[in-house]
Protein backbone atom coordinates (compact mmCIF):
# COMPACT_ATOMS: atom_id res chain seq x y z
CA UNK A 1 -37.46 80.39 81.83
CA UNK A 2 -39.77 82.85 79.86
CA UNK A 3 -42.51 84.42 81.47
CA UNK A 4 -45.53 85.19 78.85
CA UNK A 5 -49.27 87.13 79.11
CA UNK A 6 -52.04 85.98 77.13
CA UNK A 7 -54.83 88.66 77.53
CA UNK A 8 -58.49 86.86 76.52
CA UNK A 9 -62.00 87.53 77.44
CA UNK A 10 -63.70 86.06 80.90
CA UNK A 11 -65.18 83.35 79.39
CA UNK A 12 -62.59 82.26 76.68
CA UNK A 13 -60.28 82.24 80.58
CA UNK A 14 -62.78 79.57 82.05
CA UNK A 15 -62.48 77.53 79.19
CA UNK A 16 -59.59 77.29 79.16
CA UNK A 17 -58.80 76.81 83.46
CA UNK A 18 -61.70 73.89 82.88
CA UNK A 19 -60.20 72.20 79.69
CA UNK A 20 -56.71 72.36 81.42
CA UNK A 21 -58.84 70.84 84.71
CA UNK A 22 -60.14 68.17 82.88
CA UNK A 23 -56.89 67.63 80.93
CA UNK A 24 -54.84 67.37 84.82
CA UNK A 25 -52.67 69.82 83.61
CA UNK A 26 -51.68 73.13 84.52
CA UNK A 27 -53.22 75.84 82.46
CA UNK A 28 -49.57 76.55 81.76
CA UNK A 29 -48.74 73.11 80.30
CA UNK A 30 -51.86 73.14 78.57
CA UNK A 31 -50.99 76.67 76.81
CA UNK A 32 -47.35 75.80 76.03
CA UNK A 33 -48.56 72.13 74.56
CA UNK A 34 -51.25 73.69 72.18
CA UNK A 35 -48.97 76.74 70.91
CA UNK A 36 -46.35 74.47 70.11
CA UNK A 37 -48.61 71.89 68.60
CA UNK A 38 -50.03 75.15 66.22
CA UNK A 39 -46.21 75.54 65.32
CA UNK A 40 -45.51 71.86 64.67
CA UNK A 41 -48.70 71.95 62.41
CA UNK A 42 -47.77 74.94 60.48
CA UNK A 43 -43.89 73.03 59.87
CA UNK A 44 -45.92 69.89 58.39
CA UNK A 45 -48.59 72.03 56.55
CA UNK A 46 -45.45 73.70 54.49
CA UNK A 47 -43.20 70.55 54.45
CA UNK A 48 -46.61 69.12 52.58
CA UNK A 49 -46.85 71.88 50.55
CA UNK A 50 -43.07 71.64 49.30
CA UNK A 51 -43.55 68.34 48.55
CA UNK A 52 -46.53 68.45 46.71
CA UNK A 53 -44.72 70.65 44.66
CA UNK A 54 -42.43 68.72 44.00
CA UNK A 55 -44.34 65.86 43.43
CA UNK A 56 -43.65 63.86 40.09
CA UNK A 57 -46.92 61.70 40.10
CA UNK A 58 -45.16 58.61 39.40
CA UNK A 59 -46.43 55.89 41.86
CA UNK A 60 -45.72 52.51 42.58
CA UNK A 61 -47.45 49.10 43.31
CA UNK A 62 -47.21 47.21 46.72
CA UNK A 63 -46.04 44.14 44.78
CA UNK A 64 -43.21 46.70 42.89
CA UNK A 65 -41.90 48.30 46.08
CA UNK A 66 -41.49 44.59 47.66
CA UNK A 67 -39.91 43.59 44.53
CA UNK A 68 -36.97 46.06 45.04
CA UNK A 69 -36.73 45.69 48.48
CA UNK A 70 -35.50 41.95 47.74
């Protein structure tokens, strides 16, 4: 397993040891859940974007989806 250093300011540090507190987590599964929730977000943000763009703006009805699916 990795070993990483975040450098941050004093007080930026005790938010963080007090979220992670008041989370019951370690301040290293608090770190290594939020930077890979920023990652996840940035995958969706761009799958969203690529499908946007490819986005026809046809649409369908409730009553027209149900219809196919019998």
């Amino acid at each position: 397993m990795s070993t990483m250093t975040i450098r941050m300011n004093e007080q930026d540090a005790e938010l963080v040891r007090k979220f992670a507190h008041f989370e019951g987590v370690t301040i290293s599964d608090f770190a290594r859940a939020a930077i890979l929730e920023k990652i996840e977000d940035s995958y969706d943000l761009q799958e969203l974007r690529e499908a946007v763009a490819q986005d026809s703006g046809e649409r369908f009805s409730i009553d027209e989806i149900l219809d196919e699916l019998d």
